[in-house]
PDB file of N, CA and C in Angstrom:
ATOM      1  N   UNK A   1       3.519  12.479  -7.680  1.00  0.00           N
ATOM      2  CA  UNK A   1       2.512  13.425  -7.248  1.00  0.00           C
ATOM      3  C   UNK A   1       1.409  13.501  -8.309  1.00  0.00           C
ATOM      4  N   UNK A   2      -0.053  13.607  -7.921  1.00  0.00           N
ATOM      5  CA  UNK A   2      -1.280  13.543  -8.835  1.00  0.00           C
ATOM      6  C   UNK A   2      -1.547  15.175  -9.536  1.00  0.00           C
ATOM      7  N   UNK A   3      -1.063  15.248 -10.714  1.00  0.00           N
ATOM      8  CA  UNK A   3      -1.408  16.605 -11.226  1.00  0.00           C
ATOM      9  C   UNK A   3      -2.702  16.936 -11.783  1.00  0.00           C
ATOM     10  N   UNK A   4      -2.891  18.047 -11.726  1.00  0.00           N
ATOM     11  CA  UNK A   4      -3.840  18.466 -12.656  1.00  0.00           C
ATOM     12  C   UNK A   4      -4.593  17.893 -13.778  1.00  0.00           C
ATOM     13  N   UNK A   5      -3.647  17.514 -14.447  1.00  0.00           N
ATOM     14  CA  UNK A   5      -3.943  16.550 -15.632  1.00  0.00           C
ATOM     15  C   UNK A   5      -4.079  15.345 -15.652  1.00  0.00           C
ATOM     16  N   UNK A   6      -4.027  14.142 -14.319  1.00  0.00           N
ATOM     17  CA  UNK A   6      -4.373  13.370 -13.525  1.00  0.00           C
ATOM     18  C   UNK A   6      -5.740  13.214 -13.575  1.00  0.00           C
ATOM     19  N   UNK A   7      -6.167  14.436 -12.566  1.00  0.00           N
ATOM     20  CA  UNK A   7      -7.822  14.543 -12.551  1.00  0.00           C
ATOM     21  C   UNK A   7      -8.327  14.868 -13.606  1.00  0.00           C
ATOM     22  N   UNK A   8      -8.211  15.443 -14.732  1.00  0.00           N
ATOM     23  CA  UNK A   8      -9.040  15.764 -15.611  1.00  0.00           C
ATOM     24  C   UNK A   8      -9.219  14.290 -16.532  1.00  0.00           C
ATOM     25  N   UNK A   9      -7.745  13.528 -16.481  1.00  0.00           N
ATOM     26  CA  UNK A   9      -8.000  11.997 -17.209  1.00  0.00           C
ATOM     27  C   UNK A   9      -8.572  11.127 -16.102  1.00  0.00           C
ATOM     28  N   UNK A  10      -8.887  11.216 -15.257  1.00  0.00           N
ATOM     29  CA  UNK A  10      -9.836  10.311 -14.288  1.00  0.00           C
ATOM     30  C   UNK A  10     -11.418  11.018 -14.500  1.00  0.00           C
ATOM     31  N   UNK A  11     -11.640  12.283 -14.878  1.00  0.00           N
ATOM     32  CA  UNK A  11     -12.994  12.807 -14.821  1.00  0.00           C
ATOM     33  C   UNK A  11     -13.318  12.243 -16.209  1.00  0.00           C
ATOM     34  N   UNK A  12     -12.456  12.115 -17.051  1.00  0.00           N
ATOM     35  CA  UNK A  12     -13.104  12.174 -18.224  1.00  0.00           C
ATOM     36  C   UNK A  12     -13.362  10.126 -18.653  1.00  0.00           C
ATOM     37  N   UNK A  13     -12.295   9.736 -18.172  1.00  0.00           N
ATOM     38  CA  UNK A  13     -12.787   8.084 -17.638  1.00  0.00           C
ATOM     39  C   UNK A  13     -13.728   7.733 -17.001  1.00  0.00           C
ATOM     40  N   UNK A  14     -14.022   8.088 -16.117  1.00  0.00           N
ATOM     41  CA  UNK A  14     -14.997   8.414 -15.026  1.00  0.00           C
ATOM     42  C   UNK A  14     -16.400   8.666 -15.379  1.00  0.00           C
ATOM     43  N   UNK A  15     -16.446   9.412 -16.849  1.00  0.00           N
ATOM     44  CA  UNK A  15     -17.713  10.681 -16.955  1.00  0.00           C
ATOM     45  C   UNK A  15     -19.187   9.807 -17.452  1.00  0.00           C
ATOM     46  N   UNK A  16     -18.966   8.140 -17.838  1.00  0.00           N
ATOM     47  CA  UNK A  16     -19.763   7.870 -18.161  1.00  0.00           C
ATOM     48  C   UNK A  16     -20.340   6.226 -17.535  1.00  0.00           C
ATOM     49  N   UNK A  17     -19.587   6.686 -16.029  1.00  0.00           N
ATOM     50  CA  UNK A  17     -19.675   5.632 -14.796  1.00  0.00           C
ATOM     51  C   UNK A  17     -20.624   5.786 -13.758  1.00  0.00           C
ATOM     52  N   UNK A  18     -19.768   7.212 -13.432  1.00  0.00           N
ATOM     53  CA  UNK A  18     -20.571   7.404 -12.475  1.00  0.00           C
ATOM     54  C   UNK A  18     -21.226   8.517 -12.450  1.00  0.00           C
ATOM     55  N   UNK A  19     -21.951   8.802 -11.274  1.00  0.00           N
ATOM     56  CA  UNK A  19     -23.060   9.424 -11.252  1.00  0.00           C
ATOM     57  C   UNK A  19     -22.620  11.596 -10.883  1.00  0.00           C
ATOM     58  N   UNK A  20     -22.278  11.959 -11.226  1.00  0.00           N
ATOM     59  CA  UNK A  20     -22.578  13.907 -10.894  1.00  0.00           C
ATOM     60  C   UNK A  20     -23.148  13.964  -9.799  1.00  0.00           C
ATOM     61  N   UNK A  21     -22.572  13.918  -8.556  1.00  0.00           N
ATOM     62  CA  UNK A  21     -23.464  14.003  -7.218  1.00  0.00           C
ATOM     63  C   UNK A  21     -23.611  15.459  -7.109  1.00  0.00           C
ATOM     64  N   UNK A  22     -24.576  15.543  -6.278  1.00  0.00           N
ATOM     65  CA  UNK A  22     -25.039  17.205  -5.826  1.00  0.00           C
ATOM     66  C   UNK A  22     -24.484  16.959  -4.129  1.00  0.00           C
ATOM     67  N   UNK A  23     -24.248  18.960  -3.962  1.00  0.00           N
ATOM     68  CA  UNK A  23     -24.081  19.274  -3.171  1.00  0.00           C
ATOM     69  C   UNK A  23     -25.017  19.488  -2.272  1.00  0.00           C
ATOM     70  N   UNK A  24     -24.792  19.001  -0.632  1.00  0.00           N
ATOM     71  CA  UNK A  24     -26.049  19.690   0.008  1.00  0.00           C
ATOM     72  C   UNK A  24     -25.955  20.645   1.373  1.00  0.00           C
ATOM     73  N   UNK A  25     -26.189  21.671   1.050  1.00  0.00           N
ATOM     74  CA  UNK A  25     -25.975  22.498   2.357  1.00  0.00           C
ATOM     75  C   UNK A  25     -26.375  21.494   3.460  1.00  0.00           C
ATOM     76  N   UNK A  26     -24.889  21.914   4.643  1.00  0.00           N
ATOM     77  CA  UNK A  26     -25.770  21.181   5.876  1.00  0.00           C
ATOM     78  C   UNK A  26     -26.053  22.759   6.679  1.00  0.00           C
ATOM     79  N   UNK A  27     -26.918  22.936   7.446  1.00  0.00           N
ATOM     80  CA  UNK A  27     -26.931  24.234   8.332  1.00  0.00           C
ATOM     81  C   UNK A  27     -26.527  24.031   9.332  1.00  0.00           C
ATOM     82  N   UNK A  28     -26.219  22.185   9.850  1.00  0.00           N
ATOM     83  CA  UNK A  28     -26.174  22.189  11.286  1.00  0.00           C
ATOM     84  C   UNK A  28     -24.980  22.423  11.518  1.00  0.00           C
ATOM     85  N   UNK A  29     -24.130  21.800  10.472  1.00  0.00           N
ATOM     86  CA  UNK A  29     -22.394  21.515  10.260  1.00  0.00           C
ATOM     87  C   UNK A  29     -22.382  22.901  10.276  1.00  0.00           C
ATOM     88  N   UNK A  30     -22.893  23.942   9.328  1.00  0.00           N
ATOM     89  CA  UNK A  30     -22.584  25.367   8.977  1.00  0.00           C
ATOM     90  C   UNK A  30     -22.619  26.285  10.432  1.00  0.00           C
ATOM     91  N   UNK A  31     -23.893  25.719  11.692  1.00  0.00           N
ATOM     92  CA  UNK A  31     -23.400  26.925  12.514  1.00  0.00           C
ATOM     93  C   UNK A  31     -22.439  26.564  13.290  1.00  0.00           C
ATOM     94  N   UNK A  32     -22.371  24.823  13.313  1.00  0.00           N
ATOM     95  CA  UNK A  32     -21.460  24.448  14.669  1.00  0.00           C
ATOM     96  C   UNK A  32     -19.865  25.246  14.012  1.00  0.00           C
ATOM     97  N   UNK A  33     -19.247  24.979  12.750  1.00  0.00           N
ATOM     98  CA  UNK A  33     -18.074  25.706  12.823  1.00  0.00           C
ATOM     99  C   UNK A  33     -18.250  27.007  12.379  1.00  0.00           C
ATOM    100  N   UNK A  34     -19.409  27.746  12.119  1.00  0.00           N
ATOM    101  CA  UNK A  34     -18.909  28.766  11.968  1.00  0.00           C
ATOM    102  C   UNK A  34     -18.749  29.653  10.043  1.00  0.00           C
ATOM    103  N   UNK A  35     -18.703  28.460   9.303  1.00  0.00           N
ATOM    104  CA  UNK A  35     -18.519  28.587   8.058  1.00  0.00           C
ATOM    105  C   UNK A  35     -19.797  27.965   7.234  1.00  0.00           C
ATOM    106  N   UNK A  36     -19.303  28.166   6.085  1.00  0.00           N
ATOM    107  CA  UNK A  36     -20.562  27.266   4.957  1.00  0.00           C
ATOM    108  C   UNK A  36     -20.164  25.561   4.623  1.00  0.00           C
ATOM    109  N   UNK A  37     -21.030  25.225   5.000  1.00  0.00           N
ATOM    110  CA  UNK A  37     -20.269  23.531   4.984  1.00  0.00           C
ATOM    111  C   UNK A  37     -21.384  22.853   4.129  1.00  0.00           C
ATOM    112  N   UNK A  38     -20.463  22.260   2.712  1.00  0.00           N
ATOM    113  CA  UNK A  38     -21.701  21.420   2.316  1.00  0.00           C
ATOM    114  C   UNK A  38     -21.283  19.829   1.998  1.00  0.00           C
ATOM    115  N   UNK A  39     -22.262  18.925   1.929  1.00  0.00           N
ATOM    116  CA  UNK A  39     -21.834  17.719   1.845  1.00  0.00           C
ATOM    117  C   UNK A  39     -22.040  17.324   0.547  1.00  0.00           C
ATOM    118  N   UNK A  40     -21.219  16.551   0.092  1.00  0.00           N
ATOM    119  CA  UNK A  40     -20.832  15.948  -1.448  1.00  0.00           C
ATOM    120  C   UNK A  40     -21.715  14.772  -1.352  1.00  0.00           C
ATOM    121  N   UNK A  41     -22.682  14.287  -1.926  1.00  0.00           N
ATOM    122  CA  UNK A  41     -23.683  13.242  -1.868  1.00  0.00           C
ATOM    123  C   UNK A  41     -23.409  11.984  -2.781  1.00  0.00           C
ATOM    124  N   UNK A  42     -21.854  11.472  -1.963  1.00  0.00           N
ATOM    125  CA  UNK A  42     -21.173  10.334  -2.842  1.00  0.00           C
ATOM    126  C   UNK A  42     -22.475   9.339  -2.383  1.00  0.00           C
ATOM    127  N   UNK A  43     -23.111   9.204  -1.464  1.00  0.00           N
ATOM    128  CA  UNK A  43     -23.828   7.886  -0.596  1.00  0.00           C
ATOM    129  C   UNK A  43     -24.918   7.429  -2.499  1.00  0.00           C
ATOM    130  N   UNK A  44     -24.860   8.813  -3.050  1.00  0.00           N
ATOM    131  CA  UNK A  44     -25.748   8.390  -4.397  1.00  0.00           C
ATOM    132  C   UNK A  44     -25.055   7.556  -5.375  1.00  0.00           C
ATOM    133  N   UNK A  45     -23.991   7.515  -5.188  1.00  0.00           N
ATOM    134  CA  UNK A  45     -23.522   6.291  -6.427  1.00  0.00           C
ATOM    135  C   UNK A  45     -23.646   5.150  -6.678  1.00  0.00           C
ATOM    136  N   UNK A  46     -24.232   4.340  -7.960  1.00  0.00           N
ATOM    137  CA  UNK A  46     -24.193   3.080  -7.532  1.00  0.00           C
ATOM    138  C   UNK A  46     -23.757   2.346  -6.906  1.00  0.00           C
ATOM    139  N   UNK A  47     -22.668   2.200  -5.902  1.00  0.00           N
ATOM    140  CA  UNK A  47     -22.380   1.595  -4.848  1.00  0.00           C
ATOM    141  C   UNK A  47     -22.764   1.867  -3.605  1.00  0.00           C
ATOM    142  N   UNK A  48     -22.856   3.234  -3.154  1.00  0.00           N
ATOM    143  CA  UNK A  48     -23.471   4.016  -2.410  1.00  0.00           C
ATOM    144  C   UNK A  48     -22.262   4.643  -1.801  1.00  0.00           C
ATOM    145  N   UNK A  49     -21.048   4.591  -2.745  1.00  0.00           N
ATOM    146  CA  UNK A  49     -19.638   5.366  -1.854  1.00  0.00           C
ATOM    147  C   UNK A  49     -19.142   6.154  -2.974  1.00  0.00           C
ATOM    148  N   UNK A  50     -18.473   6.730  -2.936  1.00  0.00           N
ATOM    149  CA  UNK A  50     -16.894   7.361  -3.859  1.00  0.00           C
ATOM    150  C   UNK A  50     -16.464   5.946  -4.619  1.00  0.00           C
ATOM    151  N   UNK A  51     -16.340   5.046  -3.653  1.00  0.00           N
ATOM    152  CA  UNK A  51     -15.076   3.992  -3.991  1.00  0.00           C
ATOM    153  C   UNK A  51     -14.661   3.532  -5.566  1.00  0.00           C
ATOM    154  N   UNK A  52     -16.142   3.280  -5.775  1.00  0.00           N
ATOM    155  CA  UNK A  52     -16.343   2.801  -7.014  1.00  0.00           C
ATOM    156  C   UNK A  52     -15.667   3.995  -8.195  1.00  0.00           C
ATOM    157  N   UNK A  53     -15.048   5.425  -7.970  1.00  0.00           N
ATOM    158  CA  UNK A  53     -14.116   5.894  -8.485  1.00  0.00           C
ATOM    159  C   UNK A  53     -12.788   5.881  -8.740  1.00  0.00           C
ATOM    160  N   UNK A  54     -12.338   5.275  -7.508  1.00  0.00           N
ATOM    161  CA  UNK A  54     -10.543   4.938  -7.392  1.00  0.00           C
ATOM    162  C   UNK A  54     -10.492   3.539  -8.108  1.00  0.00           C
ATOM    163  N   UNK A  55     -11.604   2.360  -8.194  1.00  0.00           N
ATOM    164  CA  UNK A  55     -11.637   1.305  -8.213  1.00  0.00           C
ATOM    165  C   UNK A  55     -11.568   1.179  -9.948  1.00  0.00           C
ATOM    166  N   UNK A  56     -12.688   1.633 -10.194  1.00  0.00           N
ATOM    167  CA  UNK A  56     -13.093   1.764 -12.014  1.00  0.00           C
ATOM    168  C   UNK A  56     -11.705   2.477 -12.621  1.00  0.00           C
ATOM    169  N   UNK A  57     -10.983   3.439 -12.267  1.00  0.00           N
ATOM    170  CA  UNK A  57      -9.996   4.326 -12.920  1.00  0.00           C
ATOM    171  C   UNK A  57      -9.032   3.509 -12.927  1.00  0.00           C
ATOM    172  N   UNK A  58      -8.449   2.756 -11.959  1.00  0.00           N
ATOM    173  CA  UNK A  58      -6.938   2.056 -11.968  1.00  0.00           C
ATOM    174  C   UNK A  58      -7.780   0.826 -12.929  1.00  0.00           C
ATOM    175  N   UNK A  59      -8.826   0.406 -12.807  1.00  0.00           N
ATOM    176  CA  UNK A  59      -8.840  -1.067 -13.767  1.00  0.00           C
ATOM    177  C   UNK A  59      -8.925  -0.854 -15.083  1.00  0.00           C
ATOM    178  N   UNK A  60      -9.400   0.796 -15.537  1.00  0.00           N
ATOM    179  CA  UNK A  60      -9.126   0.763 -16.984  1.00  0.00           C
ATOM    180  C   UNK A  60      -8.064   1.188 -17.266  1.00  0.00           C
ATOM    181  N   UNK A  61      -7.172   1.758 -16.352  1.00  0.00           N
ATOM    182  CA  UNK A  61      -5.640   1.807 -17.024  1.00  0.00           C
ATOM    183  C   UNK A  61      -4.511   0.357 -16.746  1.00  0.00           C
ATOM    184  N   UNK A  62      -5.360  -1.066 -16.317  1.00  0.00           N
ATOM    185  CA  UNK A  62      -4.559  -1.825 -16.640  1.00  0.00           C
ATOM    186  C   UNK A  62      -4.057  -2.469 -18.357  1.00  0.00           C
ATOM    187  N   UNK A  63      -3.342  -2.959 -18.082  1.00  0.00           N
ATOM    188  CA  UNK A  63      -3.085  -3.532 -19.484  1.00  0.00           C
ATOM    189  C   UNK A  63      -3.591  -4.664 -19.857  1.00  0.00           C
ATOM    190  N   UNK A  64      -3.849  -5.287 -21.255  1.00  0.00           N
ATOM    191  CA  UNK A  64      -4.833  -6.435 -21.412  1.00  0.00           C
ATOM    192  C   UNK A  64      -4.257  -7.471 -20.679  1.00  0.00           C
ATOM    193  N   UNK A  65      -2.659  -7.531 -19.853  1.00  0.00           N
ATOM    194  CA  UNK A  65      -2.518  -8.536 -19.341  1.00  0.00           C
ATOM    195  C   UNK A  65      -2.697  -8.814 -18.209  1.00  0.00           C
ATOM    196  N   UNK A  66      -2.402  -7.419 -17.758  1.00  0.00           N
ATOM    197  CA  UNK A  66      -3.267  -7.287 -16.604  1.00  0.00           C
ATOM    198  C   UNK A  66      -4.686  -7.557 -16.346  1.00  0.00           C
ATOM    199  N   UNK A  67      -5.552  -7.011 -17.042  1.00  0.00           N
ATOM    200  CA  UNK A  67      -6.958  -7.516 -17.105  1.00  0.00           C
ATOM    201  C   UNK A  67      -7.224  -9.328 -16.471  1.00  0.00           C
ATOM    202  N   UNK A  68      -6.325  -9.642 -17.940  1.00  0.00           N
ATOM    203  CA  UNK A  68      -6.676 -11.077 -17.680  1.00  0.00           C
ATOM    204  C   UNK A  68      -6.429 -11.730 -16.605  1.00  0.00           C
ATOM    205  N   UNK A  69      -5.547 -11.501 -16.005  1.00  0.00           N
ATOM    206  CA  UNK A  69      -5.232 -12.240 -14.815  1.00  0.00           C
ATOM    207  C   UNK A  69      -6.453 -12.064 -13.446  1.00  0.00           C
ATOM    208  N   UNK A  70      -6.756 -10.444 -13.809  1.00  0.00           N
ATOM    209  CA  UNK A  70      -7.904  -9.988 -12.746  1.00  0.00           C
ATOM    210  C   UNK A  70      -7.204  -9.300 -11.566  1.00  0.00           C
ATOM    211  N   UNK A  71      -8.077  -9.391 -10.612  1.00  0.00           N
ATOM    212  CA  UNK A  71      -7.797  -7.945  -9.541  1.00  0.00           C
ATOM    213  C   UNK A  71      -8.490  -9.032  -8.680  1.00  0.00           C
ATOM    214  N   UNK A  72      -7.493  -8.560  -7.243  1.00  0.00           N
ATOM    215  CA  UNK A  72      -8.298  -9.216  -5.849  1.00  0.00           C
ATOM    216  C   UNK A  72      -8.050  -7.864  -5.149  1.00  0.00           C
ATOM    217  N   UNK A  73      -9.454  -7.678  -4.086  1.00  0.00           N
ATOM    218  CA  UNK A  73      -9.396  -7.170  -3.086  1.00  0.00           C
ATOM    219  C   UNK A  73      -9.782  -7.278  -1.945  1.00  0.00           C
ATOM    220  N   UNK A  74      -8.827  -6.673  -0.776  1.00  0.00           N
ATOM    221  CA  UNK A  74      -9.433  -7.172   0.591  1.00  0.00           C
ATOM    222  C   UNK A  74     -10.319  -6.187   1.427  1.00  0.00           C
ATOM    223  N   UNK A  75     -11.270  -6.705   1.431  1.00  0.00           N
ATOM    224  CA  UNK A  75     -12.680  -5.126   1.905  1.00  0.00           C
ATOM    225  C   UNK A  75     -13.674  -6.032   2.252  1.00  0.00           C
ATOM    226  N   UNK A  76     -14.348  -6.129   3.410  1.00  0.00           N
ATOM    227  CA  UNK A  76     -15.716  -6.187   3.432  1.00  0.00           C
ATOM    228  C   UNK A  76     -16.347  -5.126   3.493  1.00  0.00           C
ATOM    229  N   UNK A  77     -15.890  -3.862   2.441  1.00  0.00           N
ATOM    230  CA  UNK A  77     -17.431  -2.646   2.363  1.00  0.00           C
ATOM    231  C   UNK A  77     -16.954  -2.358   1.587  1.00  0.00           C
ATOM    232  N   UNK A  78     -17.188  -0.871   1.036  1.00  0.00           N
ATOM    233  CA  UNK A  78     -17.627   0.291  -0.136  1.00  0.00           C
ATOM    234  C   UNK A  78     -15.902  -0.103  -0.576  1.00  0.00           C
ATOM    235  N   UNK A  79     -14.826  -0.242  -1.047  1.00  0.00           N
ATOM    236  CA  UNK A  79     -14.421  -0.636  -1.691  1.00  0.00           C
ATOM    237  C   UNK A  79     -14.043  -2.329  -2.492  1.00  0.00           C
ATOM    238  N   UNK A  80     -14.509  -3.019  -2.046  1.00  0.00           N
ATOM    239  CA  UNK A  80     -15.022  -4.045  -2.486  1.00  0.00           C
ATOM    240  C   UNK A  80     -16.176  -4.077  -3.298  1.00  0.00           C
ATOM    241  N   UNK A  81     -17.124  -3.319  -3.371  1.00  0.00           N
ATOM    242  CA  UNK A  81     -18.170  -3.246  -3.772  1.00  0.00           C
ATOM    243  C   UNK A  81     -18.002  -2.592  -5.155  1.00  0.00           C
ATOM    244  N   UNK A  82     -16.977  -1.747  -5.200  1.00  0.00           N
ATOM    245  CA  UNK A  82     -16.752  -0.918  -6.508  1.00  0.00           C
ATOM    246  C   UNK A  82     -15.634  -1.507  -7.057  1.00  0.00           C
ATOM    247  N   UNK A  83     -14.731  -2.498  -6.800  1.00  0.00           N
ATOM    248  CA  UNK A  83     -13.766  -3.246  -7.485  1.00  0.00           C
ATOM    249  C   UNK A  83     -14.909  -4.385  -8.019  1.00  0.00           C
ATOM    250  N   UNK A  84     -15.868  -4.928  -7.674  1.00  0.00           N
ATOM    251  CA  UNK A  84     -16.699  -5.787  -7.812  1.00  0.00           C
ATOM    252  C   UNK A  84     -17.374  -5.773  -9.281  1.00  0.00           C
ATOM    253  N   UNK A  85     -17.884  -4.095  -8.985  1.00  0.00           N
ATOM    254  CA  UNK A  85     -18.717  -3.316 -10.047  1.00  0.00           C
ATOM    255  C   UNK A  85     -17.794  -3.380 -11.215  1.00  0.00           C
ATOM    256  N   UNK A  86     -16.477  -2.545 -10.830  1.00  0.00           N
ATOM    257  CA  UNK A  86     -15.068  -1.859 -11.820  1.00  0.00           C
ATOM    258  C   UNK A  86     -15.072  -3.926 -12.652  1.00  0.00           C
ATOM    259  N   UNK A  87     -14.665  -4.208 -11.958  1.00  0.00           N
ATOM    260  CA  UNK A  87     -14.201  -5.954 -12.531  1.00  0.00           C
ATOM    261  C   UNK A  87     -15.307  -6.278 -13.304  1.00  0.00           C
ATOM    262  N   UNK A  88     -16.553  -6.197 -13.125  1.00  0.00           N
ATOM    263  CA  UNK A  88     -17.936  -6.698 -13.794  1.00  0.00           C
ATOM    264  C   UNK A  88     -17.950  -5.822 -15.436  1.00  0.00           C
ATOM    265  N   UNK A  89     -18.136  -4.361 -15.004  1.00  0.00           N
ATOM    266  CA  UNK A  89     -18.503  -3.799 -16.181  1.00  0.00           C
ATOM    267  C   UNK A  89     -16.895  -3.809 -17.570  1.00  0.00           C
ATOM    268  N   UNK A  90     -15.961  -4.346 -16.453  1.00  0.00           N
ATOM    269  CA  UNK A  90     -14.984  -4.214 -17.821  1.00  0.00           C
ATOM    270  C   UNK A  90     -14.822  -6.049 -18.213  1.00  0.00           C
ATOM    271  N   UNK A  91     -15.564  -6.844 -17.698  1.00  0.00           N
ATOM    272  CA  UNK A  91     -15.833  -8.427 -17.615  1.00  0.00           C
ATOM    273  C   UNK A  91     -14.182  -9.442 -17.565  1.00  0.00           C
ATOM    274  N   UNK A  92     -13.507  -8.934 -16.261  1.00  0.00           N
ATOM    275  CA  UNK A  92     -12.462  -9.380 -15.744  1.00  0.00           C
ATOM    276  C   UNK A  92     -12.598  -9.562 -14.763  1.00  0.00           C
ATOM    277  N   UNK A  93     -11.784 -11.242 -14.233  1.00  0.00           N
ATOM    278  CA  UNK A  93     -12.191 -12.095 -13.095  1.00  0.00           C
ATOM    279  C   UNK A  93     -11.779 -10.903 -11.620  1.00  0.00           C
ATOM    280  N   UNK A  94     -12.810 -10.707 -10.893  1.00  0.00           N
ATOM    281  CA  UNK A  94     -12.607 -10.329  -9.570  1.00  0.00           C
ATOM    282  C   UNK A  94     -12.597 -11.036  -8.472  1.00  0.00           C
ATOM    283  N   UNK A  95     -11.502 -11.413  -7.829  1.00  0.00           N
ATOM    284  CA  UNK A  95     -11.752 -12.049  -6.347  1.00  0.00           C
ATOM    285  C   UNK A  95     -12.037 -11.349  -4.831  1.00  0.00           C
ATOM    286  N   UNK A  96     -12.813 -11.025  -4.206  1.00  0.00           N
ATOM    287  CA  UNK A  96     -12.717 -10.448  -3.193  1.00  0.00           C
ATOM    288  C   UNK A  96     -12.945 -10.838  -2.030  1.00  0.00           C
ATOM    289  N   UNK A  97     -11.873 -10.703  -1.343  1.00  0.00           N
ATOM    290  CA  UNK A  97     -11.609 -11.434   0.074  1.00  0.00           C
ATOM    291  C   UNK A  97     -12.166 -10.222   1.159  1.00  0.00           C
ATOM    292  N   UNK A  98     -13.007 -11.109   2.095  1.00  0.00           N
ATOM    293  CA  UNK A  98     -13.556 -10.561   3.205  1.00  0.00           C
ATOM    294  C   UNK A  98     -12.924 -10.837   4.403  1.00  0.00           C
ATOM    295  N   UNK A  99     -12.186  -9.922   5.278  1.00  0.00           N
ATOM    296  CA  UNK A  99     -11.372 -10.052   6.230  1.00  0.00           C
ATOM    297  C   UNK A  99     -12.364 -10.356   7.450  1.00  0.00           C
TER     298      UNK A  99
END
């Protein structure tokens, strides 16, 4: 199970990757249910998803032997794109297969 202390060592891995998205009220989402609904503006990250968060965090907790061997993934979209990125900026071979 992902604790507390999970996320705070992924934020703090994380803190100088990616981008602090802003929140944005939607009003339309807000009257159709009823509540305050706002949207998390992942589409701003250099990839243009989240992905590139789950992707970057597991590749810096591999081990150097891991590294070397590299990472494949199977995605033609937003997670491919951030294993791509994750593999580039830590300069370990990425293969990514397009289904």
């Amino acid at each position: 199970m992902i604790t507390l202390e999970d996320i705070k060592e992924a934020q703090r891995t994380l803190k100088n990757v990616v981008h602090r998205t802003a929140l944005a009220y939607s009003s339309v989402l807000s009257e159709v249910t009823g509540g305050e609904i706002y949207l998390k503006m992942e589409n701003l990250q250099k990839t243009g998803s989240f992905k590139i968060r789950g992707a970057y965090n597991k590749i810096a907790h591999l081990s150097e032997e891991e590294r070397k061997r590299g990472v494949v993934a199977a995605s033609a979209g937003n997670h491919a794109q951030g294993v791509a990125l994750a593999a580039q900026i830590f300069g370990i071979p990425a293969t990514i297969v397009m289904p």
